[in-house]
N, C-alpha and C. Protein backbone atom coordinates (compact mmCIF):
# COMPACT_ATOMS: atom_id res chain seq x y z
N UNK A 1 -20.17 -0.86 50.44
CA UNK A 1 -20.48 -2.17 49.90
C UNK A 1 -20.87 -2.02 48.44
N UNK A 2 -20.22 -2.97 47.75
CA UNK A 2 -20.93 -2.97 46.21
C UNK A 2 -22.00 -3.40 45.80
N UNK A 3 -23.08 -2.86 45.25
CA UNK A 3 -24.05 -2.97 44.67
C UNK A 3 -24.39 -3.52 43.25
N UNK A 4 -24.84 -4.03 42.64
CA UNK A 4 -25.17 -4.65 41.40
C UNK A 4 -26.59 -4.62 40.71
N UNK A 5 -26.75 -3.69 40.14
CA UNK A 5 -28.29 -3.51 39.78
C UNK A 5 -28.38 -4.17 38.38
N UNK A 6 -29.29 -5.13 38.47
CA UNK A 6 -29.62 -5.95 37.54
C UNK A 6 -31.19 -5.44 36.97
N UNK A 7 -31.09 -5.51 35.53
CA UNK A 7 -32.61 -5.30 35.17
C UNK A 7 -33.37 -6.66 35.49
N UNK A 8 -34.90 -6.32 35.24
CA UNK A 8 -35.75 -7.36 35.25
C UNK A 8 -35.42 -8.33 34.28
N UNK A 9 -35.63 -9.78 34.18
CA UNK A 9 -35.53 -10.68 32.84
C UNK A 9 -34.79 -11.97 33.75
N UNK A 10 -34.53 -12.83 32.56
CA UNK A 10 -34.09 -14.07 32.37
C UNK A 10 -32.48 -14.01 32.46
N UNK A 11 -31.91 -14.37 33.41
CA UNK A 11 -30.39 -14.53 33.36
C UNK A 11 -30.19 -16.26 32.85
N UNK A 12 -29.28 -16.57 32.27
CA UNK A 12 -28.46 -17.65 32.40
C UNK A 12 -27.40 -17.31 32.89
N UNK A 13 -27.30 -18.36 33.96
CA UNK A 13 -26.07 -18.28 34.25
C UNK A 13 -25.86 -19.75 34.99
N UNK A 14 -24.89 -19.65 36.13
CA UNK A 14 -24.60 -21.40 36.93
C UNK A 14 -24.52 -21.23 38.48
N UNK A 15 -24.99 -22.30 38.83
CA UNK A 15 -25.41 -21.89 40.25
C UNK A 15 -23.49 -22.15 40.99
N UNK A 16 -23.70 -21.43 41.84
CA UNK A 16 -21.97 -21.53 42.46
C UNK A 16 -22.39 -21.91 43.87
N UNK A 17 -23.24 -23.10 44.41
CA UNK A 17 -23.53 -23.29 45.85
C UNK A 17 -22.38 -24.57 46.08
N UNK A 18 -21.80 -24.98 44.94
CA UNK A 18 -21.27 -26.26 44.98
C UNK A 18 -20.18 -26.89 43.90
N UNK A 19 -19.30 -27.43 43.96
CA UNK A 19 -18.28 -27.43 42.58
C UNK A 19 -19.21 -28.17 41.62
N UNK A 20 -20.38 -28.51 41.11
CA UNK A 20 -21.01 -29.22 40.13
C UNK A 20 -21.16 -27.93 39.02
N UNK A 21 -21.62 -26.40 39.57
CA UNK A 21 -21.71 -25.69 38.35
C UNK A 21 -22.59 -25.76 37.77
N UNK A 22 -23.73 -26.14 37.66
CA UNK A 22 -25.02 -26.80 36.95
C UNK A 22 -25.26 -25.47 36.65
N UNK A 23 -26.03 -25.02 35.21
CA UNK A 23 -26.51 -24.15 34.64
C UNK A 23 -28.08 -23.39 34.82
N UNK A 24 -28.52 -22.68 35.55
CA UNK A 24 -29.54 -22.29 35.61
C UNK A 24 -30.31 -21.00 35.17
N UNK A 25 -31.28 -20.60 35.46
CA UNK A 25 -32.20 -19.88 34.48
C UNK A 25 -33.09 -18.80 35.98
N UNK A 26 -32.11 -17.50 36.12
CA UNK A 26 -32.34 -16.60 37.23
C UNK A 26 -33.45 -15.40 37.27
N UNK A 27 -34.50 -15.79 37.28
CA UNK A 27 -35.82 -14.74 37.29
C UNK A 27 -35.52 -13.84 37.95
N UNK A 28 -35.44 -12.56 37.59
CA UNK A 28 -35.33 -11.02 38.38
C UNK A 28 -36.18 -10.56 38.30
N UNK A 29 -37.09 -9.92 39.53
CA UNK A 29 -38.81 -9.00 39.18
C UNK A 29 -38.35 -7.87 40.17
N UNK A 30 -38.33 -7.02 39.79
CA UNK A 30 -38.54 -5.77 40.59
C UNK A 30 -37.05 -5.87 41.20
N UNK A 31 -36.05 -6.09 39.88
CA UNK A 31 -34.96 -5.88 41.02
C UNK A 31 -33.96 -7.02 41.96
N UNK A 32 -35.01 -8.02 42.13
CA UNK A 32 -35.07 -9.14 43.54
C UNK A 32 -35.13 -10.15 42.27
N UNK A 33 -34.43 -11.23 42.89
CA UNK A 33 -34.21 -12.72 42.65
C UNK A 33 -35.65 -13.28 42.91
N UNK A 34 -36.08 -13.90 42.10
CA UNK A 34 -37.66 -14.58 42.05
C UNK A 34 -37.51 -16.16 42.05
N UNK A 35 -37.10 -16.43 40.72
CA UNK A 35 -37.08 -17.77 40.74
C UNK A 35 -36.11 -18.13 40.33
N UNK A 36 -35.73 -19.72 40.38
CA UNK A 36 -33.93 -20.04 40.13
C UNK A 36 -34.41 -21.61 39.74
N UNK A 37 -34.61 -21.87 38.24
CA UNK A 37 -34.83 -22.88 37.10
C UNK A 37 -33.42 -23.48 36.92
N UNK A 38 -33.36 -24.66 36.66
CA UNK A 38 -32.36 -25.49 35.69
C UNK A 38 -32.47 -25.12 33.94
N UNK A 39 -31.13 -24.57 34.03
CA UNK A 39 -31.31 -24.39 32.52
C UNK A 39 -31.14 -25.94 31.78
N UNK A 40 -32.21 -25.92 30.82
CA UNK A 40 -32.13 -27.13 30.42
C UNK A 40 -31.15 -27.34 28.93
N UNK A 41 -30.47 -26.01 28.38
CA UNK A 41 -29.61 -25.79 27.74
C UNK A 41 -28.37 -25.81 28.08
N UNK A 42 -28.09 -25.87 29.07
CA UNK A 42 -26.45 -26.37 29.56
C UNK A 42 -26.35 -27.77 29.24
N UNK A 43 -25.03 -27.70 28.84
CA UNK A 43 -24.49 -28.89 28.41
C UNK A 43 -24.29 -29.96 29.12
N UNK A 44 -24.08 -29.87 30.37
CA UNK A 44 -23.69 -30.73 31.35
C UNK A 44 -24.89 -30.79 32.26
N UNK A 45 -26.01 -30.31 32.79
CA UNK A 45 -26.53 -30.60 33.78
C UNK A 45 -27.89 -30.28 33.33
N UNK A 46 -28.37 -30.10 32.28
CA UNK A 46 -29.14 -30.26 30.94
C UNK A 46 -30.75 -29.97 31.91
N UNK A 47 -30.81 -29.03 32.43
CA UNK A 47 -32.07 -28.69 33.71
C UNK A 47 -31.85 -29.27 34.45
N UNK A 48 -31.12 -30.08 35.15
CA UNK A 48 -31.46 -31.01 36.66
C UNK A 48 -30.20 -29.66 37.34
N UNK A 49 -30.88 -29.66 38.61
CA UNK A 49 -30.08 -29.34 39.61
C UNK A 49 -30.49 -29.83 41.08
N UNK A 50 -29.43 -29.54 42.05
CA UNK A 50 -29.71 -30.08 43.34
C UNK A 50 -30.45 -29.05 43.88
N UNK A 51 -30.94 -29.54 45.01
CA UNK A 51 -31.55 -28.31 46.36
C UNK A 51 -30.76 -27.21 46.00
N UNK A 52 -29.21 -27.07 46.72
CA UNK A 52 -28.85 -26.23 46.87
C UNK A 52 -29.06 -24.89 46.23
N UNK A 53 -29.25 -25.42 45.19
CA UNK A 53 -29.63 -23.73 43.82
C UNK A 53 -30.60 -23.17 44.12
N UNK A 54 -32.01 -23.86 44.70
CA UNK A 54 -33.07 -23.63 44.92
C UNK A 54 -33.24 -22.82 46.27
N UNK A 55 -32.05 -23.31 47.05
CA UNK A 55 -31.92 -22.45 48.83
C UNK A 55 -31.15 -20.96 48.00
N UNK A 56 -30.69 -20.82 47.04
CA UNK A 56 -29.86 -19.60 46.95
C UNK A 56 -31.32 -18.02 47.49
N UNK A 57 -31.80 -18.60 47.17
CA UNK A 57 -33.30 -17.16 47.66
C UNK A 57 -32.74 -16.94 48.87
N UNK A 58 -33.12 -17.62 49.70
CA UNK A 58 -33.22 -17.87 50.92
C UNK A 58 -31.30 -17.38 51.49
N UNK A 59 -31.02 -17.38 50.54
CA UNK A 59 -29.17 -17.23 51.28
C UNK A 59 -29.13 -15.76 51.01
N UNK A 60 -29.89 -15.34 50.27
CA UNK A 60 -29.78 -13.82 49.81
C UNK A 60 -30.94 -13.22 50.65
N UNK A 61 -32.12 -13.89 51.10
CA UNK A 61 -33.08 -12.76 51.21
C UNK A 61 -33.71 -13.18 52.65
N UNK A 62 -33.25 -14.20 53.25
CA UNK A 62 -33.96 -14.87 54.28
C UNK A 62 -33.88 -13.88 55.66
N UNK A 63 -34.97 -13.61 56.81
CA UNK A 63 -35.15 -13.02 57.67
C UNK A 63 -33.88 -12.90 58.49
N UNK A 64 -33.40 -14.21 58.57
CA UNK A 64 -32.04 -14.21 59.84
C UNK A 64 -30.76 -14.22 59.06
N UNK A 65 -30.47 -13.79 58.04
CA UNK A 65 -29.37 -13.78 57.15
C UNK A 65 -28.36 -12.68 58.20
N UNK A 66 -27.25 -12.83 58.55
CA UNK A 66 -26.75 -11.98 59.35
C UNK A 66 -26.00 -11.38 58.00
N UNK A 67 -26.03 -9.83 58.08
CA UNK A 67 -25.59 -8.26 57.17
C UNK A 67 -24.67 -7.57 58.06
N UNK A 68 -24.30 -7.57 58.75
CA UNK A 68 -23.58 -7.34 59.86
C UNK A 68 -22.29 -7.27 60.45
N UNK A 69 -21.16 -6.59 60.42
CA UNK A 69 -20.16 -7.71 61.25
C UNK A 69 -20.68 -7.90 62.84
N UNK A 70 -21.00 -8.55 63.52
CA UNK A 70 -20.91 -9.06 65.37
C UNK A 70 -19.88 -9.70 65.91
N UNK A 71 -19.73 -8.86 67.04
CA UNK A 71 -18.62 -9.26 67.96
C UNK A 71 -19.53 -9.67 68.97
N UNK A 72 -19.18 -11.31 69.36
CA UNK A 72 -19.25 -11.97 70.95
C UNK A 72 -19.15 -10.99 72.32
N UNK A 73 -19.76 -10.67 72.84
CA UNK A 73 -19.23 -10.28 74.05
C UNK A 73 -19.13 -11.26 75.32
N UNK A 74 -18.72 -11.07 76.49
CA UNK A 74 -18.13 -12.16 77.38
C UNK A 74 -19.32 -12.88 77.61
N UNK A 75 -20.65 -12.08 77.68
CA UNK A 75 -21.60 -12.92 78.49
C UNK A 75 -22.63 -14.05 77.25
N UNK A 76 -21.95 -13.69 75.68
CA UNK A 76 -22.48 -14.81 74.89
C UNK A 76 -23.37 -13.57 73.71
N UNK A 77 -24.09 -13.00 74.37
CA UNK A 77 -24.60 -11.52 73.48
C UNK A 77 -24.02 -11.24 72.14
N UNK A 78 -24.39 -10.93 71.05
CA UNK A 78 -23.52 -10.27 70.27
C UNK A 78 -23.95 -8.85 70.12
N UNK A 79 -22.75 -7.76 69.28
CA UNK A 79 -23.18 -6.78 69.47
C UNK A 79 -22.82 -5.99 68.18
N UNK A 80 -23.40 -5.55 66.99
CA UNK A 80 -22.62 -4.89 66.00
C UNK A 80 -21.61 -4.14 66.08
N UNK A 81 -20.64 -4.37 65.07
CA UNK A 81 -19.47 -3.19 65.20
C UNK A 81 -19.42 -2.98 63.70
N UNK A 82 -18.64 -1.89 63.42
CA UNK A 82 -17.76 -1.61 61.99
C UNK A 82 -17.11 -2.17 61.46
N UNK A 83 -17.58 -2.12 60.50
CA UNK A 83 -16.59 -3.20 59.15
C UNK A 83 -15.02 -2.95 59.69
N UNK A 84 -14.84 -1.71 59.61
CA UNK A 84 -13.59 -1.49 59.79
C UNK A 84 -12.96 -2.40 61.00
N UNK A 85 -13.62 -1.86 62.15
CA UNK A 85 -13.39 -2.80 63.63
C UNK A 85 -13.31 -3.84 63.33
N UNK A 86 -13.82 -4.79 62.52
CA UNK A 86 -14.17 -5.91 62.76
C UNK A 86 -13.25 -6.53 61.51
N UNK A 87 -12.43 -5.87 60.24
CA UNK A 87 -11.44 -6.09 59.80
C UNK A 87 -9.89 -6.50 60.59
N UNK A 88 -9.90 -4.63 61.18
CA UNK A 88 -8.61 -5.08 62.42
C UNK A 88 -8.64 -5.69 62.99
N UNK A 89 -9.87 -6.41 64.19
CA UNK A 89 -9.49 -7.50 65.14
C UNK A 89 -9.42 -8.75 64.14
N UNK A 90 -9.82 -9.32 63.13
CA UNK A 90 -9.70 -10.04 62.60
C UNK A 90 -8.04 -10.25 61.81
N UNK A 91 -7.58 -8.80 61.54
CA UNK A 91 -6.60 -9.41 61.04
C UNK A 91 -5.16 -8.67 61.97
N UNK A 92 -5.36 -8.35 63.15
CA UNK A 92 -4.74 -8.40 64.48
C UNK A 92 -4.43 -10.25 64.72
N UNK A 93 -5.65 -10.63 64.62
CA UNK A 93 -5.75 -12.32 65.45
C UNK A 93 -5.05 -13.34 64.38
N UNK A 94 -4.80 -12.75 62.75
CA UNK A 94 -4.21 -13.66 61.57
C UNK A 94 -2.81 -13.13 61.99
N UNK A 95 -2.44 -12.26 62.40
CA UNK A 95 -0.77 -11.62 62.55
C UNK A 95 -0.56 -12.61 63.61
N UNK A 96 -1.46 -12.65 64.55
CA UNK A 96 -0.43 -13.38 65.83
C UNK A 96 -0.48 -14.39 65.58
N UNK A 97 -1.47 -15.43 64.86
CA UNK A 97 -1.02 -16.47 64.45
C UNK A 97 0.20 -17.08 63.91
């Protein structure tokens, strides 16, 4: 898996939860995503943003975030498998389509 090590500081950049693009202002501490501001220097969305930018923490760092591939088993269970495994049956099931 690729990794991306970001220093500590102030990113600008735009939130991508949604086609609006709104410009925001990405606090990094120790590494980890902290806080996620409306940049009020973007041209178009001039600090306002929706929820969604504000859930991005939570999409990256939240307790039940599944990291995983899981396969269903019959009785409803899931059960980890390998990326790899879980590539082939996936693209086994796009061929027979």
């Amino acid at each position: 898996m690729l990794e991306t090590i970001v220093k500590d500081g102030v990113i600008l950049t735009m939130c991508r939860q949604c086609d609006s693009h709104c410009g925001i202002e990405v606090t990094i501490q120790s590494g980890r995503l902290h806080r996620i501001l409306g940049d009020k220097s973007h041209p178009l969305s001039r600090g306002r943003v929706c929820p969604k930018a504000f859930a991005a923490i939570d999409l990256v760092y939240h307790k039940d975030r599944i990291r995983r591939p899981l396969k269903r088993r019959k009785n409803g269970s899931f059960t980890e498998i390998p990326h790899e495994e879980a590539m082939g049956e996936i693209s086994d099931k796009l061929f027979s389509i």
